[in-house]
C-alpha atoms as a PDB file:
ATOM      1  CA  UNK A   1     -84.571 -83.055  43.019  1.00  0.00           C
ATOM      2  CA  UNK A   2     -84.916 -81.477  39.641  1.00  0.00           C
ATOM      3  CA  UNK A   3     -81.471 -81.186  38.572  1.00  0.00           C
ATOM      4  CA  UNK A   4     -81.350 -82.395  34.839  1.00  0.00           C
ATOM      5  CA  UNK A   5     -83.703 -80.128  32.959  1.00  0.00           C
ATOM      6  CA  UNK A   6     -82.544 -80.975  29.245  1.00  0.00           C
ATOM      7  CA  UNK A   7     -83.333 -83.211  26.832  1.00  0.00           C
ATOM      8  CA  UNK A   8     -81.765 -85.543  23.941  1.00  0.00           C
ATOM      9  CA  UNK A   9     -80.589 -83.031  21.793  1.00  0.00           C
ATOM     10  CA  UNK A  10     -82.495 -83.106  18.100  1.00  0.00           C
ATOM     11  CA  UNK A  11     -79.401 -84.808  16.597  1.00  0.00           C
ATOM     12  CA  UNK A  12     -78.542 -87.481  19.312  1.00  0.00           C
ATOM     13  CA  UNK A  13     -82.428 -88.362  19.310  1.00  0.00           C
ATOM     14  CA  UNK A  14     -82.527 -88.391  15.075  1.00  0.00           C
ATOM     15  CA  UNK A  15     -79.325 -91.024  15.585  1.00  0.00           C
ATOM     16  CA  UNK A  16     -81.760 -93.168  18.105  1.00  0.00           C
ATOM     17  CA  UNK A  17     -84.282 -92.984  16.558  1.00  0.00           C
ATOM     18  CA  UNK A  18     -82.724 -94.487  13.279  1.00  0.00           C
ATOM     19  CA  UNK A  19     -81.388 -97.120  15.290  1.00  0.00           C
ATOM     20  CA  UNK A  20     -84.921 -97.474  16.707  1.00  0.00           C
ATOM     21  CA  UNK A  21     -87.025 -98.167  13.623  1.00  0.00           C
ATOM     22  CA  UNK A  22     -84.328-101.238  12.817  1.00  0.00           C
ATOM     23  CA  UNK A  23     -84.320-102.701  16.063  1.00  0.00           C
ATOM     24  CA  UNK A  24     -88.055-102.195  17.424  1.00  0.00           C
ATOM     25  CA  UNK A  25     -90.274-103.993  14.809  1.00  0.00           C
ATOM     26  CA  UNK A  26     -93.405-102.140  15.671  1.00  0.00           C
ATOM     27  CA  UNK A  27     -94.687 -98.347  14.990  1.00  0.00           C
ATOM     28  CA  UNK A  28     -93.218 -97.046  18.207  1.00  0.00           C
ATOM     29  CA  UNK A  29     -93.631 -93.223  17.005  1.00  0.00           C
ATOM     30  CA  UNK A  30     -97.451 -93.597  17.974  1.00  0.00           C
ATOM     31  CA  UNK A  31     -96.536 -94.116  21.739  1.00  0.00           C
ATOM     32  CA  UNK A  32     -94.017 -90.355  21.903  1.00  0.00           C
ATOM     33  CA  UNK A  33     -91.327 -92.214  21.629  1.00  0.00           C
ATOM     34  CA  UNK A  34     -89.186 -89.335  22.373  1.00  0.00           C
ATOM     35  CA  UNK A  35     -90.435 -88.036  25.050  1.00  0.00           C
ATOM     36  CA  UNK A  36     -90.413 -91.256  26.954  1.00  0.00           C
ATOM     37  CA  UNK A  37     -86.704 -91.225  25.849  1.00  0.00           C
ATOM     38  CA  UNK A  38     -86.543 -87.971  27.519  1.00  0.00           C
ATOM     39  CA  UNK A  39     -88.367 -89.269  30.180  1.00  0.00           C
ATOM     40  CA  UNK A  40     -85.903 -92.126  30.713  1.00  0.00           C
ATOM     41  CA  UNK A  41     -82.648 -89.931  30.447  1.00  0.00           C
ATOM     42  CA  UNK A  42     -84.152 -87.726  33.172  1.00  0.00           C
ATOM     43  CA  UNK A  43     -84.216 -90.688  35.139  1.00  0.00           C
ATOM     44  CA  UNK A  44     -80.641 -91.746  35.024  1.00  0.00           C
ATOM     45  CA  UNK A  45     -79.198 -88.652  35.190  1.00  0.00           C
ATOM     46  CA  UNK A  46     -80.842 -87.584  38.225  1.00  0.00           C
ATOM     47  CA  UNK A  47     -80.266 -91.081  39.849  1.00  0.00           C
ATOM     48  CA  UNK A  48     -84.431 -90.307  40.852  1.00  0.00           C
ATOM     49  CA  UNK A  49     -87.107 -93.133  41.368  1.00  0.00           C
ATOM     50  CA  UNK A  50     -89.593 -93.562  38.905  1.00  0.00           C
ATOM     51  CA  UNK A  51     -92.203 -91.769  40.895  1.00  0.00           C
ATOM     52  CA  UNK A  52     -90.054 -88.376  41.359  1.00  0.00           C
ATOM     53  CA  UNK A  53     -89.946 -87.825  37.538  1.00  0.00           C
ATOM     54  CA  UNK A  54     -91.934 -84.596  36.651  1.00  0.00           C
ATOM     55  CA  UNK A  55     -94.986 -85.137  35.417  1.00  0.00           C
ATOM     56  CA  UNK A  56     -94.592 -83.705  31.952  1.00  0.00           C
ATOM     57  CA  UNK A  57     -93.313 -86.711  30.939  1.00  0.00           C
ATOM     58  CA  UNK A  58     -96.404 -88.685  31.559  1.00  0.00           C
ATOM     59  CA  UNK A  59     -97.446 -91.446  34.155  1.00  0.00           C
ATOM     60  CA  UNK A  60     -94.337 -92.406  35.530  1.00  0.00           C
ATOM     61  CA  UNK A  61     -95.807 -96.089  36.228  1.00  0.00           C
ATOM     62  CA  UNK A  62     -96.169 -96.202  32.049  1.00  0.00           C
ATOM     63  CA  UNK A  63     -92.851 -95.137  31.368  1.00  0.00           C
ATOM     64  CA  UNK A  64     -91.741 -97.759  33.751  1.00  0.00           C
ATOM     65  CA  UNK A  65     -93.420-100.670  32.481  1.00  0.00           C
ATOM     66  CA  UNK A  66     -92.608 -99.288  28.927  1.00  0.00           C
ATOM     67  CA  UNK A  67     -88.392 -99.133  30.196  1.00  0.00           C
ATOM     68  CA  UNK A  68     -89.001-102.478  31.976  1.00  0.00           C
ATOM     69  CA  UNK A  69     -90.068-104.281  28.587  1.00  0.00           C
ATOM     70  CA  UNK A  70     -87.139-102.354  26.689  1.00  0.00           C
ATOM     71  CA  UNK A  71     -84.721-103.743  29.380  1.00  0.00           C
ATOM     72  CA  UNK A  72     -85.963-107.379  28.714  1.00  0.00           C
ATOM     73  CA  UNK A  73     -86.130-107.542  25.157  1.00  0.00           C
ATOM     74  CA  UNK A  74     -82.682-105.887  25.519  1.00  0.00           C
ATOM     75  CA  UNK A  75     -83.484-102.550  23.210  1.00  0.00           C
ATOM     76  CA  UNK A  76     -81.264-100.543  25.894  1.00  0.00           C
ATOM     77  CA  UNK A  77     -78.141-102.929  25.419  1.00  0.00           C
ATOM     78  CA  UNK A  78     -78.440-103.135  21.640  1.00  0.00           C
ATOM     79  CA  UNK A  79     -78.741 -98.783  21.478  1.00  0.00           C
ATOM     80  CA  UNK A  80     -75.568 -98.884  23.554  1.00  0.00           C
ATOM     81  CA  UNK A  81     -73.506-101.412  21.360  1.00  0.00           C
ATOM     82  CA  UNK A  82     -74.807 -99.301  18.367  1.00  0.00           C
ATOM     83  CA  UNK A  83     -73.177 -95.987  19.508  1.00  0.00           C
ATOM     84  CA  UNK A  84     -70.004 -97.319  21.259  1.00  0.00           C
ATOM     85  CA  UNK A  85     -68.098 -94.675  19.069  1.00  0.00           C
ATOM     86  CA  UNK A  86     -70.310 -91.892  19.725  1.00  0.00           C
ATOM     87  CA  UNK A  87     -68.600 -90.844  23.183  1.00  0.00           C
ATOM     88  CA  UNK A  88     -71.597 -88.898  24.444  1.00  0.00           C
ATOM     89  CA  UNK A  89     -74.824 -90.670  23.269  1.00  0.00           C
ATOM     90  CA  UNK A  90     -72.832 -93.878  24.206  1.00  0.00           C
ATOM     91  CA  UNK A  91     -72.152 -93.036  27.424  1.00  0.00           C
ATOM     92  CA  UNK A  92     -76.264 -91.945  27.928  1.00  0.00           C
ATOM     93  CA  UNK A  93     -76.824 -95.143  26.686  1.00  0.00           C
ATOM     94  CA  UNK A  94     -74.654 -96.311  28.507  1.00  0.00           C
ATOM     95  CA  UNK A  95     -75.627 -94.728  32.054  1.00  0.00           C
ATOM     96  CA  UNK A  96     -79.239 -96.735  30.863  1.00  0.00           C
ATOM     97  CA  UNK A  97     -78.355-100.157  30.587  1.00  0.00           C
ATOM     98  CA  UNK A  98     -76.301 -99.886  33.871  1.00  0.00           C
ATOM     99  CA  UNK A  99     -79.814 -98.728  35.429  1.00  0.00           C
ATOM    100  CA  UNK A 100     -81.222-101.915  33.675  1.00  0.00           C
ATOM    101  CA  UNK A 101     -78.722-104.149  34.975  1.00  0.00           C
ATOM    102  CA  UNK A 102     -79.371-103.271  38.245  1.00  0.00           C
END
């Protein structure tokens, strides 16, 4: 199952994670907020379940609940509309709010 290996690349994530600090109104550095990024884009590349993500990402139950609250407060969908332009961080985002949606 293991077929996306990468990460955000060091310039798509320093783009997020601008857009982060204006749209998330706590400290969300403290909880690795890239790596659950990471975590997430493995996710919906792979089309995987929650529970098949490798465990160098963390507890995949965390990272769920921690998606699941992004997804309400609509983080995911705001990220998107942020980076329509960007054709390839856009459609990542993209690929993410489809997984929220459904």
């Amino acid at each position: 199952m293991l077929k996306y290996k990468g990460q955000m690349t060091d310039e798509q994530w320093q783009k997020v994670d601008l857009m982060l600090s204006e749209v998330i109104e706590i400290n969300y550095h403290q909880n690795g907020a890239r790596l659950f990024m990471d975590a997430v884009v493995w996710v919906v590349v792979n089309h995987a379940a929650w529970r098949q993500m490798p465990k160098q990402y963390g507890a995949w139950r965390s990272i769920y609940i921690r998606f699941y609250r992004w997804s309400n407060q609509k983080i995911w969908h705001s990220l998107a509309q942020q980076f329509v332009n960007d054709q390839e961080l856009g459609s990542l985002l993209g690929r993410i709010v489809e997984r929220c949606d459904t």
